[in-house]
C-alpha atoms as a PDB file:
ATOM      1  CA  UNK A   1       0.000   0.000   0.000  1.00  0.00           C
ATOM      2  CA  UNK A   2       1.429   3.619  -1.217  1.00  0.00           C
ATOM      3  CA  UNK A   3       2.176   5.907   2.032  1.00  0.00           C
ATOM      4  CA  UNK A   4      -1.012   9.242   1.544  1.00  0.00           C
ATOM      5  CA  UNK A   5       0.090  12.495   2.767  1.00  0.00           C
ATOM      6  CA  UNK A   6      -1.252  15.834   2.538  1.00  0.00           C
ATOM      7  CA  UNK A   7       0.047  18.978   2.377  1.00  0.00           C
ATOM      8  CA  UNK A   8      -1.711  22.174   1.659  1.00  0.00           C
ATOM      9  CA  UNK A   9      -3.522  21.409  -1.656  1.00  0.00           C
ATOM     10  CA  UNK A  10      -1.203  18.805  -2.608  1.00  0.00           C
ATOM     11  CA  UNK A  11      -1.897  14.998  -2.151  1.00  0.00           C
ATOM     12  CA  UNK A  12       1.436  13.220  -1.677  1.00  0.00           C
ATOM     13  CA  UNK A  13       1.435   9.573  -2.389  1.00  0.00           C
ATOM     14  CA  UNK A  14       5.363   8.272  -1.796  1.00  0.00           C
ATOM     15  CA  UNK A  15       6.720  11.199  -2.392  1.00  0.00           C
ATOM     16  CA  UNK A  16       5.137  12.346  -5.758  1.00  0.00           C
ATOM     17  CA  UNK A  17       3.149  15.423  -5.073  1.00  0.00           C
ATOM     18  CA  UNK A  18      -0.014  16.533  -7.216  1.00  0.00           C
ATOM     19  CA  UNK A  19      -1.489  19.818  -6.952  1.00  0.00           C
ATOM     20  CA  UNK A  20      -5.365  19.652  -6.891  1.00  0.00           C
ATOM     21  CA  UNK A  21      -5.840  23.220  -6.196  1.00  0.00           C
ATOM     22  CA  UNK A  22      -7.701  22.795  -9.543  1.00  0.00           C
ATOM     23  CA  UNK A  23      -9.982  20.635  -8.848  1.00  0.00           C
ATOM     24  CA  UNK A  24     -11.638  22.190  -5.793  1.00  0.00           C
ATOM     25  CA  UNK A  25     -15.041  20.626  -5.488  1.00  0.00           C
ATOM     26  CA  UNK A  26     -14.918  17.722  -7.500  1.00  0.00           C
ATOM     27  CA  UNK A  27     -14.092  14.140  -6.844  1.00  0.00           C
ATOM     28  CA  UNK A  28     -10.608  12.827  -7.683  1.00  0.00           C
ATOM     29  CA  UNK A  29      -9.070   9.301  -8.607  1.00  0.00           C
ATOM     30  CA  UNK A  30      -5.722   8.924  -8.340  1.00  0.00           C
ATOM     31  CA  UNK A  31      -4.730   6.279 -11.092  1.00  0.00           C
ATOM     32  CA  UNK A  32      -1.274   4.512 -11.130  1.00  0.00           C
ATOM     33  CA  UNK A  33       0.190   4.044 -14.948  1.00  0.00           C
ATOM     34  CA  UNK A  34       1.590   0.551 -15.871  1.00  0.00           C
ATOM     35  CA  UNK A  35       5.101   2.661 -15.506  1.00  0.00           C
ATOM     36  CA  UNK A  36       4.435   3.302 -12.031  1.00  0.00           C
ATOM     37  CA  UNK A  37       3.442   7.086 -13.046  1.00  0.00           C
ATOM     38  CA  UNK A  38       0.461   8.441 -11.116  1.00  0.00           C
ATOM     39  CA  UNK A  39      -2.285  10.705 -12.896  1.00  0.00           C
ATOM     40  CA  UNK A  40      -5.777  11.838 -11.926  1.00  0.00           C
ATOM     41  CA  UNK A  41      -6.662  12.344 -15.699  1.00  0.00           C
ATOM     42  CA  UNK A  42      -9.360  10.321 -16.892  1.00  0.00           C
ATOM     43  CA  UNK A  43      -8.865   7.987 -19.420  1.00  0.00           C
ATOM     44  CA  UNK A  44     -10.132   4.641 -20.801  1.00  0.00           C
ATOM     45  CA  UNK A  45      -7.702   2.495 -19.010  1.00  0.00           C
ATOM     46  CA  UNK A  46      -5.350   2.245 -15.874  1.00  0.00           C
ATOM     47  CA  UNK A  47      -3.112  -0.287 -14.295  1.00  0.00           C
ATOM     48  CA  UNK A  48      -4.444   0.195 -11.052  1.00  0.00           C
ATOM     49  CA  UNK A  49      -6.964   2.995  -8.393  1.00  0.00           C
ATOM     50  CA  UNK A  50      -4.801   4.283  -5.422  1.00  0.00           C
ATOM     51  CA  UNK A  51      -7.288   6.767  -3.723  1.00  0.00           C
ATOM     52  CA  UNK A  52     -10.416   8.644  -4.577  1.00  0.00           C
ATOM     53  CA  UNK A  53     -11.474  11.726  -3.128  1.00  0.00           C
ATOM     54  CA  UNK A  54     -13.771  14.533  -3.318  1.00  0.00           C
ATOM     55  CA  UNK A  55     -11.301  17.963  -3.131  1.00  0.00           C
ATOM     56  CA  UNK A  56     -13.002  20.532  -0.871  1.00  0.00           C
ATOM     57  CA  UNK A  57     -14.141  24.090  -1.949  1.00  0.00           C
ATOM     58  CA  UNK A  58     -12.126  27.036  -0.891  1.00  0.00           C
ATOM     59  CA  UNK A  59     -13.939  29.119   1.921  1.00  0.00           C
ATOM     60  CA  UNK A  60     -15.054  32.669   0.736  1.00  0.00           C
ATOM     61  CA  UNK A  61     -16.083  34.934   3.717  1.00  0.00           C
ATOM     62  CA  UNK A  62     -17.354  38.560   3.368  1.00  0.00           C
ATOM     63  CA  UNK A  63     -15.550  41.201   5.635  1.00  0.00           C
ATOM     64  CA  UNK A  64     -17.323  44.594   6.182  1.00  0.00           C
ATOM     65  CA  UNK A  65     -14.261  47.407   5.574  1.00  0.00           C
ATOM     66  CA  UNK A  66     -16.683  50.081   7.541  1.00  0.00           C
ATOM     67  CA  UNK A  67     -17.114  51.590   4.471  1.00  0.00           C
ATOM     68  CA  UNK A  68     -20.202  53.178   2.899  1.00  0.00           C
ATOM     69  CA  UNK A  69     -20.602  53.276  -0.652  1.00  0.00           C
ATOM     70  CA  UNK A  70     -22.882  56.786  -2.659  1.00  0.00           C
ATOM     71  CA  UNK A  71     -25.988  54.750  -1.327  1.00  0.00           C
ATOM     72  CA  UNK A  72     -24.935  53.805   2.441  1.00  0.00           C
ATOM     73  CA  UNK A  73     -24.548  50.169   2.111  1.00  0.00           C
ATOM     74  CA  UNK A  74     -21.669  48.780   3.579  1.00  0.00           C
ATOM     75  CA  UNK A  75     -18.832  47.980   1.035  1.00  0.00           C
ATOM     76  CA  UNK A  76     -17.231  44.578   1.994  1.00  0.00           C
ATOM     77  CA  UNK A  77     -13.881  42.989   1.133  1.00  0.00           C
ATOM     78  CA  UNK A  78     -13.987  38.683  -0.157  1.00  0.00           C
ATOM     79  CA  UNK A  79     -11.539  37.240   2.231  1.00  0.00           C
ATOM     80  CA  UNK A  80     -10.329  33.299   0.358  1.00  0.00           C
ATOM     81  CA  UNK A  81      -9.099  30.705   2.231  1.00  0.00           C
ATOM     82  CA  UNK A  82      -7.717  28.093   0.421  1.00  0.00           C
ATOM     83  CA  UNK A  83      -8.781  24.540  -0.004  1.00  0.00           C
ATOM     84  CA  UNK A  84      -7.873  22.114   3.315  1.00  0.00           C
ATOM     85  CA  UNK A  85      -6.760  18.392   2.111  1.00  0.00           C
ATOM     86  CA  UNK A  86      -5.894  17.925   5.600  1.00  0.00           C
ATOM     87  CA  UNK A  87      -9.887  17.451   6.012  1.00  0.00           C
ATOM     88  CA  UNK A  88     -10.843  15.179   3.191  1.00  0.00           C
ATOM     89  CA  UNK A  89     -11.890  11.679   3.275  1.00  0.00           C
ATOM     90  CA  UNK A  90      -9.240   9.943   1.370  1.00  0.00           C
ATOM     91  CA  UNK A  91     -10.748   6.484   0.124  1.00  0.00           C
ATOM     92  CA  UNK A  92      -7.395   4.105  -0.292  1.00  0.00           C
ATOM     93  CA  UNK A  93      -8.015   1.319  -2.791  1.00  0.00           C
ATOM     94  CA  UNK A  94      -6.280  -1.887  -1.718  1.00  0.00           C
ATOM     95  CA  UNK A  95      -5.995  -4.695  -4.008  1.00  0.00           C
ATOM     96  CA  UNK A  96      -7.728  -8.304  -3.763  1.00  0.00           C
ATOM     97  CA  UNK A  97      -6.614 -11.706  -4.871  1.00  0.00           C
ATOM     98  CA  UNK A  98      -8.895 -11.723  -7.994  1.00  0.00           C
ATOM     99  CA  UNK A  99      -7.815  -8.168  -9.279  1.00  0.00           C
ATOM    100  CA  UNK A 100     -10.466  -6.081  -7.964  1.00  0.00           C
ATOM    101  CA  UNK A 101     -10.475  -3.481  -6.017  1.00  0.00           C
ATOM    102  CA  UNK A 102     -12.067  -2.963  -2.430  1.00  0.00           C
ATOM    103  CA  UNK A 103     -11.777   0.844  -0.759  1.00  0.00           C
ATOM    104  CA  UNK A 104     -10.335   0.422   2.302  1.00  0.00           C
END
């Protein structure tokens, strides 16, 4: 079984690092390439599933500058914080006898 790390927005699976700032709220396989190359592009075929998960969105949060704009409503400032791997639900694909593959 490959050693899943996160860091930031990068998912670190033995010490390849893949940036899914990207793909903030959608779901992501993580594929392993008959080369041993990992992608999380979709195509037809792969040697083998590592993980799956679904990348969270980035938090946006209004902040009131105490500012009044020509009509006195309160002009506000988008404050971003970035997406948080560290909180995702990683589902780890082991493999069985027959070839298949159970999430473990």
């Amino acid at each position: 079984m490959k050693n899943i790390t996160v860091k930031d927005t990068k998912l670190i699976i033995d010490a390849v690092e893949i940036d899914l700032s990207d793909n903030a709220g959608k779901k992501v396989t993580v594929f392993e390439e008959i080369d041993g190359s990992l992608t999380i592009e979709s195509k037809p075929y792969h040697y083998k599933s590592i993980c799956e998960l679904y990348v969270p969105l980035p938090i946006i949060t209004s902040i009131d500058t105490g500012k009044k704009d020509k009509e006195g409503m309160p002009i506000t400032e988008n404050s971003f914080t970035p997406i948080a791997l560290d909180k995702a639900d990683i589902r780890k694909f082991e493999e069985v006898v027959d070839g298949a593959y159970k999430r473990t």
